[in-house]
Protein backbone atom coordinates (compact mmCIF):
# COMPACT_ATOMS: atom_id res chain seq x y z
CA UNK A 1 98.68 120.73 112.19
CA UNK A 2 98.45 124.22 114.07
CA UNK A 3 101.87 124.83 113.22
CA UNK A 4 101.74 128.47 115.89
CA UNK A 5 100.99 126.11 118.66
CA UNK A 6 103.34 123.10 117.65
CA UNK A 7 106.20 126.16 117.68
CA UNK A 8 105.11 127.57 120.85
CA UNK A 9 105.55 123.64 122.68
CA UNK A 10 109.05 123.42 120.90
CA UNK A 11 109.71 126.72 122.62
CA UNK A 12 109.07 124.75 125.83
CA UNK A 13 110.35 121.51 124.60
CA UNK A 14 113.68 123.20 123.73
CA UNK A 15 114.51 125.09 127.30
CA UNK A 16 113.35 121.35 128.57
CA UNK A 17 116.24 120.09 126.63
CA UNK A 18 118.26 122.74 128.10
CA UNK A 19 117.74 122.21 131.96
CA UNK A 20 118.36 118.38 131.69
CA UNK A 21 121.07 117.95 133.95
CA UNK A 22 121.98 114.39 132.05
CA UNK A 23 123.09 113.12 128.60
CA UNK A 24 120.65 110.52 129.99
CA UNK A 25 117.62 112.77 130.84
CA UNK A 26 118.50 114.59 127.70
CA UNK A 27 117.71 111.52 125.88
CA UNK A 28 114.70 110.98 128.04
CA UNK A 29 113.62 114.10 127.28
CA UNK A 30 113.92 113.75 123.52
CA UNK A 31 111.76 110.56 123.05
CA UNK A 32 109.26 111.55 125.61
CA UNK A 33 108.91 115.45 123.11
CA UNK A 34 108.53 113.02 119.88
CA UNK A 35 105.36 110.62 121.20
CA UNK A 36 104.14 114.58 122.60
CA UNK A 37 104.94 116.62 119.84
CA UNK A 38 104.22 113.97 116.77
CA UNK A 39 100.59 113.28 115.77
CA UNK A 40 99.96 109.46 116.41
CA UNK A 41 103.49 108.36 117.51
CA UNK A 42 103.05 105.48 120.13
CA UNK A 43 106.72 105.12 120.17
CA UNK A 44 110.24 106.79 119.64
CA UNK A 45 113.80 106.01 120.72
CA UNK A 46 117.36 106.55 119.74
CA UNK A 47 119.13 103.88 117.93
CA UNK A 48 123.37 103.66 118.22
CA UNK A 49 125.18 101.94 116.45
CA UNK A 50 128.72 101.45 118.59
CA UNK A 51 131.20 99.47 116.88
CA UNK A 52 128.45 97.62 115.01
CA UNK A 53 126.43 97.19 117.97
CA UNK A 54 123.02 98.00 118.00
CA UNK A 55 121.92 100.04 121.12
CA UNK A 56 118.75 101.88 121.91
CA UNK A 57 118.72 104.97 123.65
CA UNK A 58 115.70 105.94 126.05
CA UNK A 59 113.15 104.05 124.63
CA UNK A 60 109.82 105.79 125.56
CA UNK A 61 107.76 102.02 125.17
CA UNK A 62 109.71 98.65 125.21
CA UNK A 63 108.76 98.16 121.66
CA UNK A 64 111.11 100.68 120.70
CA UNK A 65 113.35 98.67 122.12
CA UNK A 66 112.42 95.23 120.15
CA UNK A 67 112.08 97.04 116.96
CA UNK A 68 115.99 98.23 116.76
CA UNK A 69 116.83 94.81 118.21
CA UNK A 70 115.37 93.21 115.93
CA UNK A 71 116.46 95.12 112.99
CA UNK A 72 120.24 94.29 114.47
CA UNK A 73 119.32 90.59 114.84
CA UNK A 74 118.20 90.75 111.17
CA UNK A 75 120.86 92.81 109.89
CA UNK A 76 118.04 94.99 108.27
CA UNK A 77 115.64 97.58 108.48
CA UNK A 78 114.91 101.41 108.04
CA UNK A 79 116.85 102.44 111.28
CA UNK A 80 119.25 100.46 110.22
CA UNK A 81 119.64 102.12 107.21
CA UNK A 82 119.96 105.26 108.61
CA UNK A 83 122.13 104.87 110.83
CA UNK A 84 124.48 103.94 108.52
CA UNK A 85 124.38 106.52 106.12
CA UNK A 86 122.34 104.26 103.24
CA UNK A 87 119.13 106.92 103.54
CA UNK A 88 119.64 109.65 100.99
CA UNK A 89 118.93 112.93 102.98
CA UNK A 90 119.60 110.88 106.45
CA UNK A 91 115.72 110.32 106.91
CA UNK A 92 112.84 108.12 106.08
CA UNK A 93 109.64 107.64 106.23
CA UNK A 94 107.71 104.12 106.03
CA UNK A 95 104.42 105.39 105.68
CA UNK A 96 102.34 101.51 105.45
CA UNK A 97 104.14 98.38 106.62
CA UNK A 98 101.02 96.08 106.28
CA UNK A 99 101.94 96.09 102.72
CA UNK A 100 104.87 93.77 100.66
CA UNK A 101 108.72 95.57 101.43
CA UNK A 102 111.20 94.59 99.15
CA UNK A 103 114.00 96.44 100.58
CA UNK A 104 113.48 94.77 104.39
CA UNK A 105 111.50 91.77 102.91
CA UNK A 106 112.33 90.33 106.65
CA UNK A 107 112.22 93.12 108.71
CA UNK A 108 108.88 94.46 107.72
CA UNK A 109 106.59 91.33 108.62
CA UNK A 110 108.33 90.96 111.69
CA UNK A 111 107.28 94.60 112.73
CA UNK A 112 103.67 94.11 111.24
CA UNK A 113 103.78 90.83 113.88
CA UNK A 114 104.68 93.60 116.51
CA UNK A 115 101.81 95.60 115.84
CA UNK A 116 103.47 97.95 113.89
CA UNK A 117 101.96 100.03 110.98
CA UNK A 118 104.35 102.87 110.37
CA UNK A 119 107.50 104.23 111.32
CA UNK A 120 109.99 107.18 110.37
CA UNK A 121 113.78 108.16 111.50
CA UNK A 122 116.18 111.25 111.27
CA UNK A 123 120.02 111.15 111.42
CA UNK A 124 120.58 112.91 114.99
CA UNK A 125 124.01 112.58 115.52
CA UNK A 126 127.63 111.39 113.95
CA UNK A 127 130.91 110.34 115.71
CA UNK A 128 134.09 108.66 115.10
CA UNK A 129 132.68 105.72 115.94
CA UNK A 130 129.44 105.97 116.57
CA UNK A 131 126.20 106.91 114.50
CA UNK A 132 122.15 107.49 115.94
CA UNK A 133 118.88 107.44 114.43
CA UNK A 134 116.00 109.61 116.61
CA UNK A 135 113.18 107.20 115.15
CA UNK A 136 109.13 107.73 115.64
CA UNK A 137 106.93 104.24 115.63
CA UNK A 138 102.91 103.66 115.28
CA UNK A 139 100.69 101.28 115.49
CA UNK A 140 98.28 103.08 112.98
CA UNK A 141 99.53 102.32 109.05
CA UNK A 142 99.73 105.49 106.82
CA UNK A 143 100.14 107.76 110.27
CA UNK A 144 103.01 109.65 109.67
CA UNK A 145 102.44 112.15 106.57
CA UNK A 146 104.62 114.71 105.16
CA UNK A 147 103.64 116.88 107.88
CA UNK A 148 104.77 114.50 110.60
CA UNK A 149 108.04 114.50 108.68
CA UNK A 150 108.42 118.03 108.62
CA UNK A 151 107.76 117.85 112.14
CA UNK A 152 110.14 115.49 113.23
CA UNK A 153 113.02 116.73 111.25
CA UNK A 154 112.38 120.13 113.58
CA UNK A 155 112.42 118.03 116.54
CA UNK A 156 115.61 115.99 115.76
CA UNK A 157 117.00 119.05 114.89
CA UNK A 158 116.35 120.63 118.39
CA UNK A 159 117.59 117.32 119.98
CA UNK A 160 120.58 117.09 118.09
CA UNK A 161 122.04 120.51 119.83
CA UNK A 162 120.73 119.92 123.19
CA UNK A 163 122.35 116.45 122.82
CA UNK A 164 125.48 117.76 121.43
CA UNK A 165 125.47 120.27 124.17
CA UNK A 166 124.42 117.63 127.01
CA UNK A 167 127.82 115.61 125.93
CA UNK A 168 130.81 118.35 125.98
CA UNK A 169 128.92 119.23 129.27
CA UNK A 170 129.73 116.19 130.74
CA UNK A 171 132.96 115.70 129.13
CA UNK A 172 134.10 119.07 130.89
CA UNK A 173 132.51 117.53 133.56
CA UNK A 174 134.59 114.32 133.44
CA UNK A 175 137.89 116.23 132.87
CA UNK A 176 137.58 118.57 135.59
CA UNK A 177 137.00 115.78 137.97
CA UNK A 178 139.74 113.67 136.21
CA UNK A 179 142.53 117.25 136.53
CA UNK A 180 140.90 117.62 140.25
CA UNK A 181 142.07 113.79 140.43
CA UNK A 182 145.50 113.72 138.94
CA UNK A 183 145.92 117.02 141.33
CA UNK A 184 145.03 115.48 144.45
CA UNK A 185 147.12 111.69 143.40
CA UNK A 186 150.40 114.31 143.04
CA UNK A 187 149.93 115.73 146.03
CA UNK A 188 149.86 112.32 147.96
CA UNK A 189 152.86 111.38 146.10
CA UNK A 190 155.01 114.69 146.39
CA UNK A 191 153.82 114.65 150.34
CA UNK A 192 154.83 110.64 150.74
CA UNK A 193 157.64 110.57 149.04
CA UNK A 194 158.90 114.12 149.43
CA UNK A 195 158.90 114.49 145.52
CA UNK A 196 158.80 117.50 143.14
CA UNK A 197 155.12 118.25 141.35
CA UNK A 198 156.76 117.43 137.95
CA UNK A 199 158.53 114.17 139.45
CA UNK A 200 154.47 112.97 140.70
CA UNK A 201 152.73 113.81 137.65
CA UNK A 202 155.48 111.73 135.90
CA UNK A 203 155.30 108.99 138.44
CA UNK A 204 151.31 108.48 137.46
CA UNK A 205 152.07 109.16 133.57
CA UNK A 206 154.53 106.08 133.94
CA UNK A 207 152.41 103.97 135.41
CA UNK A 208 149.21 104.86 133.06
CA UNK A 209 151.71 103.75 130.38
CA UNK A 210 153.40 100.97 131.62
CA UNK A 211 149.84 99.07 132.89
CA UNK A 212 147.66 100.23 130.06
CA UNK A 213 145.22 102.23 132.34
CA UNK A 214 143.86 105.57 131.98
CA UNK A 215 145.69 108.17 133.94
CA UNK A 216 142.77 109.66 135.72
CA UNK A 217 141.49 106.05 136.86
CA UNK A 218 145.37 106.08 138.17
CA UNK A 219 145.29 109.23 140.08
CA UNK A 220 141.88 107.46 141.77
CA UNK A 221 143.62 104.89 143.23
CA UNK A 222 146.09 106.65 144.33
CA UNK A 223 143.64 108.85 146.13
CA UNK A 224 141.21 106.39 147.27
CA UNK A 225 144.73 103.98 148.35
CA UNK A 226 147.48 106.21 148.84
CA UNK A 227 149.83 104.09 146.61
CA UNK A 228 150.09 102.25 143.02
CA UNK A 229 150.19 98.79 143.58
């Protein structure tokens, strides 16, 4: 690998990441850098575990897709595996699947049936309740090498701050809308029913509690209705 030109298209890759004006075209973004950036990778995508659940992120080919599905079907598999924290070092590296697995003895000839010869993954991000898995997929066996590795644990490390970054944008998205919201619901109230500020805001806090509803999707239907039914 000409590692002065694979640097130079992370330089790009990187202010990509940057300008994505999603957590979605983040994502996007990321898969569509690993099948660019990663010598013989047909396939990447993000595999989430949520509550258990298996969920793939911005698959860049449908078989991305399959692959984690079918590893959550199976209730095995090297995503799998990282994504939950078995993989020592938070990354693997299947370098031939045509050959006998005994750790996915399932998993592997399943994949093989897929057209599937090789595959690697890197932890890319932790939450409370929520773990993901940037993974890289070929059709080739013995395509990823040591220096594919090396390269994708640069990439995932690149996607793992833009993604970061992509998220607490939109959450300060999200909650400015939300305080914009609540604002707007008091000021219906306090104008309707010729209450204080503090009496509103504690007229949409008691209702949030007493229904079980989040208080900005409260302060929305007080804006978009002009009461709480």
């Amino acid at each position: 690998m000409d590692w002065r030109d694979f640097a130079q298209r992370m330089g790009v890759m990187a202010h990509d990441l940057l300008a994505q004006e999603s957590v979605d075209a983040t994502l996007e973004r990321i898969t569509s850098a690993a099948t660019e950036l990663v010598e013989d990778c047909d396939a990447a995508g993000i595999l989430v575990l949520v509550r258990g659940k298996a969920v793939t992120l911005a698959p860049s080919q449908p078989l991305a897709a399959r692959l984690d599905q079918l590893q959550h079907e199976l209730g095995e598999g090297p995503c799998f595996d990282a994504v939950r924290a078995v993989v020592p070092g938070r990354v693997f590296r299947v370098a031939d699947l045509t050959g006998v697995e005994s750790r996915w003895p399932d998993f592997v000839p399943a994949a093989r049936d897929l057209g599937v010869g090789s595959m690697m993954g890197f932890l890319l991000f932790t939450g409370d309740e929520e773990f993901g898995a940037l993974n890289f997929y070929s059709h080739q066996p013995d395509a990823f090498t040591e220096t594919s590795e090396a390269a994708g644990v640069l990439l995932a490390s690149h996607a793992a701050v833009a993604l970061s970054s992509a998220r607490s944008h939109a959450q300060l998205e999200e909650a400015v809308a939300t305080r914009h919201q609540i604002g707007e619901a008091m000021g219906i109230l306090m104008a309707r029913h010729r209450i204080t500020g503090e009496q509103a805001f504690n007229v949409l806090r008691r209702y949030s509690q007493d229904n079980n509803t989040k208080l900005g999707d409260v302060a929305r239907q007080v804006s978009e209705q002009g009461v709480l039914t």
